[in-house]
Protein backbone atom coordinates (compact mmCIF):
# COMPACT_ATOMS: atom_id res chain seq x y z
CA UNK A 1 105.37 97.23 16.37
CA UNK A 2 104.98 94.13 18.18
CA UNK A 3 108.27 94.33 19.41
CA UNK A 4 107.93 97.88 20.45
CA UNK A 5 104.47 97.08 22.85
CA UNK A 6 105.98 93.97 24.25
CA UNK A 7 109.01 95.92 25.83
CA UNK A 8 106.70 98.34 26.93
CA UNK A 9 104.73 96.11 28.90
CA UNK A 10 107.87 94.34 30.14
CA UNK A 11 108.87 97.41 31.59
CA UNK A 12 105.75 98.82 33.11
CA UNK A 13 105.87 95.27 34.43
CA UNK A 14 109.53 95.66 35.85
CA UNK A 15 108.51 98.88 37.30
CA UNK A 16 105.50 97.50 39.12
CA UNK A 17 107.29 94.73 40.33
CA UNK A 18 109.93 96.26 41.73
CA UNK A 19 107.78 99.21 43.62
CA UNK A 20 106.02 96.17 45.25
CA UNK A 21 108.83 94.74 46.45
CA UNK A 22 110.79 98.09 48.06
CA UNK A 23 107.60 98.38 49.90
CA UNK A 24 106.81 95.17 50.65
CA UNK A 25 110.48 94.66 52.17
CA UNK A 26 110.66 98.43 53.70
CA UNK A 27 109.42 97.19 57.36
CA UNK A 28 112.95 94.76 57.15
CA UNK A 29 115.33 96.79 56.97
CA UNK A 30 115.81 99.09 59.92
CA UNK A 31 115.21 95.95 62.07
CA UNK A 32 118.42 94.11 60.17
CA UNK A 33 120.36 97.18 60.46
CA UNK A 34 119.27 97.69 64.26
CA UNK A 35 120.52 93.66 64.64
CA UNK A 36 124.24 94.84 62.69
CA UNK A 37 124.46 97.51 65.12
CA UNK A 38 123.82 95.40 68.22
CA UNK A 39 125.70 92.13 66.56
CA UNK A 40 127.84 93.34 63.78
CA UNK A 41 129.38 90.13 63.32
CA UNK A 42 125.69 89.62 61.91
CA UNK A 43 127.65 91.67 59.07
CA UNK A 44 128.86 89.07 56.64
CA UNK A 45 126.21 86.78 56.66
CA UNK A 46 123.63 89.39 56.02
CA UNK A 47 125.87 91.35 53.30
CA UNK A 48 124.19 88.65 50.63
CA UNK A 49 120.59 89.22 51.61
CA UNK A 50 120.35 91.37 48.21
CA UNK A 51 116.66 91.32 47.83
CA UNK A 52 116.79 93.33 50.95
CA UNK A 53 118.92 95.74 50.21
CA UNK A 54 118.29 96.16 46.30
CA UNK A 55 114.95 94.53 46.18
CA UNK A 56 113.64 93.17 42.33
CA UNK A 57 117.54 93.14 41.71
CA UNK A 58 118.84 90.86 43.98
CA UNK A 59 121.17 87.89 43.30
CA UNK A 60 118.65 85.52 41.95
CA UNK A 61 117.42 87.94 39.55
CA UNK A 62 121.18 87.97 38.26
CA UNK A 63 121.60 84.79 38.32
CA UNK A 64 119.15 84.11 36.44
CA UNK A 65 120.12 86.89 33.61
CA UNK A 66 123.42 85.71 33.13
CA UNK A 67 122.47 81.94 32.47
CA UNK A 68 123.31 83.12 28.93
CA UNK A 69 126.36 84.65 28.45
CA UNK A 70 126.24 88.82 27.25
CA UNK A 71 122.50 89.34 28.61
CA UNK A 72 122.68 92.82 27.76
CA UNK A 73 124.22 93.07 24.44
CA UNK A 74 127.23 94.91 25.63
CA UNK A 75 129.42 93.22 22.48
CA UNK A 76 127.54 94.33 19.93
CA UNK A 77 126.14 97.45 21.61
CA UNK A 78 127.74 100.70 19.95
CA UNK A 79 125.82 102.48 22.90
CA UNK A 80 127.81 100.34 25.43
CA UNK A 81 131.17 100.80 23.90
CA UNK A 82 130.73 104.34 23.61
CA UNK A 83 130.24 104.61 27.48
CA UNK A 84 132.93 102.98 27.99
CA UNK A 85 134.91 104.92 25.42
CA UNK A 86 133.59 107.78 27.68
CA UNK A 87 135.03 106.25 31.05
CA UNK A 88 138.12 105.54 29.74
CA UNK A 89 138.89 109.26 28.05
CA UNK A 90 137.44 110.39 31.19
CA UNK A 91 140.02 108.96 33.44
CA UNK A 92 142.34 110.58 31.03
CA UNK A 93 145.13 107.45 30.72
CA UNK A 94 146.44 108.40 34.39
CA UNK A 95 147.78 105.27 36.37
CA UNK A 96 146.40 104.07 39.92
CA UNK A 97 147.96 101.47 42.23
CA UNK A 98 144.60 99.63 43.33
CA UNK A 99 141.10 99.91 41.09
CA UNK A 100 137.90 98.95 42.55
CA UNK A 101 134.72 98.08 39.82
CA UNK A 102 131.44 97.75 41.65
CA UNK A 103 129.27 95.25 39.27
CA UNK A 104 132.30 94.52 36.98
CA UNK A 105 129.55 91.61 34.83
CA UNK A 106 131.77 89.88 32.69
CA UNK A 107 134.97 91.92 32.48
CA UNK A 108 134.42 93.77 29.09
CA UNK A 109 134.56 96.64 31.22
CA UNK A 110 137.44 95.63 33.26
CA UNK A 111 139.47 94.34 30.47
CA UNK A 112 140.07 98.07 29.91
CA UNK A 113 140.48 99.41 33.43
CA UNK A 114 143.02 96.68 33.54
CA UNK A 115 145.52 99.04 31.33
CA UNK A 116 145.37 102.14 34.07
CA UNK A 117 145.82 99.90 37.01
CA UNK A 118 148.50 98.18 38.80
CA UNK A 119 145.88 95.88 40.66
CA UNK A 120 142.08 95.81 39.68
CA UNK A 121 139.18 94.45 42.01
CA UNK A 122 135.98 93.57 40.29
CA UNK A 123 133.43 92.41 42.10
CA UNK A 124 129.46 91.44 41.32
CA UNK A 125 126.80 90.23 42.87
CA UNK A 126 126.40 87.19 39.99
CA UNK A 127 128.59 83.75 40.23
CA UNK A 128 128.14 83.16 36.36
CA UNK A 129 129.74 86.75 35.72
CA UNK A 130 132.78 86.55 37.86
CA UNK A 131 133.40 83.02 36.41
CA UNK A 132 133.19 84.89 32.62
CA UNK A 133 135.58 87.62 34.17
CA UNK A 134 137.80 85.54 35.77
CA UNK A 135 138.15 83.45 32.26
CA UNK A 136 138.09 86.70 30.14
CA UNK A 137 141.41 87.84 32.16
CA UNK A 138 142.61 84.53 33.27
CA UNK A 139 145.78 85.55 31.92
CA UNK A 140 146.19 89.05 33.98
CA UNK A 141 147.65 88.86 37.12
CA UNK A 142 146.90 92.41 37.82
CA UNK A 143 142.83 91.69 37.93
CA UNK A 144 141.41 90.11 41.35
CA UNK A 145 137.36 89.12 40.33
CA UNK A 146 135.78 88.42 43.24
CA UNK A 147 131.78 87.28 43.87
CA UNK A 148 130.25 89.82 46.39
CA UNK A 149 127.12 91.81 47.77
CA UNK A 150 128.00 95.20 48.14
CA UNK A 151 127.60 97.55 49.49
CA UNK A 152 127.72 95.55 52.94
CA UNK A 153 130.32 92.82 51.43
CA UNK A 154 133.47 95.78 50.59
CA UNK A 155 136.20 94.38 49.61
CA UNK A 156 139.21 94.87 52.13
CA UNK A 157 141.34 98.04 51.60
CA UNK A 158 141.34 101.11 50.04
CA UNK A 159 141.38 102.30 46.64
CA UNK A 160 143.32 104.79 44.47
CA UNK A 161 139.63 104.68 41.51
CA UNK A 162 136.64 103.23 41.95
CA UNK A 163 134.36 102.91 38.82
CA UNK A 164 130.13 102.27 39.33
CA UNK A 165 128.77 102.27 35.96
CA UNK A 166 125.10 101.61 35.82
CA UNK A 167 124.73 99.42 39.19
CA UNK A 168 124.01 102.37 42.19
CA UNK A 169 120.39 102.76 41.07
CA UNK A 170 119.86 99.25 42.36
CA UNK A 171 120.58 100.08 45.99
CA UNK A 172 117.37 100.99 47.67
CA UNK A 173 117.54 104.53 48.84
CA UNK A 174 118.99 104.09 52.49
CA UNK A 175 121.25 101.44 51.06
CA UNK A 176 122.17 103.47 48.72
CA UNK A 177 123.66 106.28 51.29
CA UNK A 178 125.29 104.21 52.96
CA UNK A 179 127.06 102.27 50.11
CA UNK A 180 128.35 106.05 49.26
CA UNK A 181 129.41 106.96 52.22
CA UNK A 182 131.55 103.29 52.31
CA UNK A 183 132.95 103.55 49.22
CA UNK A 184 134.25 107.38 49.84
CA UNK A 185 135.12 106.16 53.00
CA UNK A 186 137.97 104.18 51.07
CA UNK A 187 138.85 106.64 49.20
CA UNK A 188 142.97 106.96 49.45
CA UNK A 189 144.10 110.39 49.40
CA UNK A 190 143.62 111.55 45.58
CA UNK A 191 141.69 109.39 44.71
CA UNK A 192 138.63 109.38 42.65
CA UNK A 193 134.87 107.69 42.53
CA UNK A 194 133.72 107.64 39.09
CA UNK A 195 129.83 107.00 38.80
CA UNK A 196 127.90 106.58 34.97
CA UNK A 197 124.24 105.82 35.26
CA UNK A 198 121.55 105.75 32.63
CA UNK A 199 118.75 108.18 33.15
CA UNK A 200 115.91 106.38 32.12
CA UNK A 201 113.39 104.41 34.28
CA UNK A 202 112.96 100.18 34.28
CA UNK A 203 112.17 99.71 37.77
CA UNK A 204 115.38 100.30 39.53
CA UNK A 205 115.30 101.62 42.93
CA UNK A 206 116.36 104.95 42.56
CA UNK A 207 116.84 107.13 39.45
CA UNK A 208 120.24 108.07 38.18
CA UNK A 209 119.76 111.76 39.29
CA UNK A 210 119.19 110.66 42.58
CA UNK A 211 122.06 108.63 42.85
CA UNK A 212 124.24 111.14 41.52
CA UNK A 213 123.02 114.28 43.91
CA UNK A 214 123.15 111.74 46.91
CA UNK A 215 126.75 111.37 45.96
CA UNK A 216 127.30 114.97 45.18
CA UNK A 217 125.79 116.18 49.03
CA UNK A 218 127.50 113.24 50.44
CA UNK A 219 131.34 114.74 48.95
CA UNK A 220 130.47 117.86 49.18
CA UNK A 221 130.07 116.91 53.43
CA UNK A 222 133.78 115.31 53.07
CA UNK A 223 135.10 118.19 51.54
CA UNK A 224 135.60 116.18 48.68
CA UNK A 225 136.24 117.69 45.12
CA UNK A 226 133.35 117.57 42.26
CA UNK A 227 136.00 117.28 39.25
CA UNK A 228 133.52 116.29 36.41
CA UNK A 229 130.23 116.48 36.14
CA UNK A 230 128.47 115.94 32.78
CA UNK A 231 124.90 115.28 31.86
CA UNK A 232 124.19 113.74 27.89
CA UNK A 233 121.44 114.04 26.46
CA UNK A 234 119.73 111.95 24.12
CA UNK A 235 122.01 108.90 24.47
CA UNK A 236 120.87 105.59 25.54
CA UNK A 237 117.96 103.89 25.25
CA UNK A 238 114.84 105.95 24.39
CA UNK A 239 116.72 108.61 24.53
CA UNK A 240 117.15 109.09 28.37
CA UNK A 241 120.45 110.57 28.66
CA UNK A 242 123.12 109.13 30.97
CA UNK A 243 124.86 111.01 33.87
CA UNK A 244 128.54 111.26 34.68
CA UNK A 245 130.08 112.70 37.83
CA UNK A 246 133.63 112.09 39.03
CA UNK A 247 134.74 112.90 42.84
CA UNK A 248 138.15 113.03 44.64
CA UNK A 249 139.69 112.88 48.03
CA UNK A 250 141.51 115.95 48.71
CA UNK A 251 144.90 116.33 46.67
CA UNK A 252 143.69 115.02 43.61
CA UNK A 253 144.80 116.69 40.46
CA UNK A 254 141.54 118.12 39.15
CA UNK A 255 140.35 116.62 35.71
CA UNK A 256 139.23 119.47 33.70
CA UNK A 257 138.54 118.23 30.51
CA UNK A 258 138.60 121.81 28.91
CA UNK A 259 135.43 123.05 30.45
CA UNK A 260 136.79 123.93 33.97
CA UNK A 261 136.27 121.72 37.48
CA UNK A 262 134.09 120.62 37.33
CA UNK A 263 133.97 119.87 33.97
CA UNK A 264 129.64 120.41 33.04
CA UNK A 265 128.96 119.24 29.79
CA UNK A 266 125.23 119.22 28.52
CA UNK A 267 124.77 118.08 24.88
CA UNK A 268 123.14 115.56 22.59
CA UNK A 269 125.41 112.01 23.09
CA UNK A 270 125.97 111.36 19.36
CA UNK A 271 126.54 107.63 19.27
CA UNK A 272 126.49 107.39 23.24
CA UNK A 273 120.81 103.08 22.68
CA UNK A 274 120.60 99.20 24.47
CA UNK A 275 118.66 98.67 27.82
CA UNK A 276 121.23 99.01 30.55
């Protein structure tokens, strides 16, 4: 019980900090974006300034939850290894050349997307988590872990996948377009974006709904294929569901799943709940 009304109030205090700072922070950003259009070797430099462009999630606050090592449970989370179970059969055991993860945390993810990749880039905003990933894979060649502020710090090149699993919602909402638009953007020719977000609400910036129908508009404006979308129910932490949608460049090989393309699947999530 105790237990129970202390999360609560963390939460209701995660939520209020984190409308104060998008608004208190709002004001900022078309000026820093006005001084990258004027200057845009400003660029770089102003990539890191996360609690601008993800405010209450910015690098300190990342920092700061991976002083431990697992801060969310993922290895003992039945919840988080069923996502990724869900990712993986997803993607269906095809091969890519070159595999961008945006907020990779320490690899457990990775360590899988490893297997369907030639060359894997995982990047996150954290020091402490790269350092995990690049000891978790030390021995992979294939893997490339990398420290960086998306979704102004991209990585160079283009991609053949790129996975976002619960990190989009952190973008504020203009940030959030344009990280979209970027990432599609280096999209190679069939290619695919895969994007898993949990629907529930603990002060991130934007819900994963949002997220997901920003994406949607935005590849349905490249002429982009919608080759999975699926909505479960019930999975997750209080129940909240979590949101799948998968898009590809033109001359992708459409992922059907058995349900058609795009494949819509709404059902309870079974054993698909630990905060995200």
């Amino acid at each position: 019980m105790i237990a129970s009304v202390t999360t609560r109030a963390r939460r209701a205090a995660r939520l209020s900090v984190g409308h104060a700072l998008r608004f208190g922070t709002a004001p900022l950003r078309p000026l820093a974006r006005a001084a990258i259009r004027v200057r845009p070797g400003l660029e770089p430099r102003m990539a890191d300034w996360a609690w601008l462009w993800q405010p209450g999630w910015g690098r300190r606050c990342h920092e700061r939850l991976y002083r431990a090592p697992d801060p969310y449970g993922i290895a003992g989370s039945s919840y988080e290894q069923a996502k990724y179970d869900l990712i993986m059969q997803t993607l269906e055991d095809a091969r890519y050349a070159r595999a961008l993860e945006v907020g990779c945390g320490e690899g457990q993810l990775a360590e899988r997307l490893v297997e369907l990749t030639d060359e894997l880039v995982a990047v996150d905003i954290s020091a402490a988590a790269i350092e995990r990933t690049r000891s978790r894979l030390a021995d992979d060649p294939r893997v490339v872990a990398e420290r960086r502020t998306l979704p102004l710090g991209m990585p160079q090149g283009t991609f053949d996948l790129m996975v976002c699993s619960d990190i989009l919602y952190y973008w504020e909402p203009t940030t959030l377009r344009l990280g979209i638009d970027r990432l599609m953007s280096r999209l190679r020719p069939g290619g695919r974006l895969l994007l898993l977000h949990y629907r529930g609400d603990f002060g991130q910036a934007n819900h994963a709904d949002a997220v997901h129908e920003i994406a949607r508009n935005r590849a349905g404006a490249r002429a982009y294929q919608h080759v999975v979308a699926r909505t479960l129910h019930g999975a997750g932490p209080q129940g909240a569901g979590i949101r799948l949608d998968v898009f590809a460049r033109a001359s992708a090989m459409p992922i059907t799943g058995g349900q058609g393309s795009p494949a819509a699947v709404e059902r309870p999530a079974g054993s698909v709940g630990a905060q995200p």
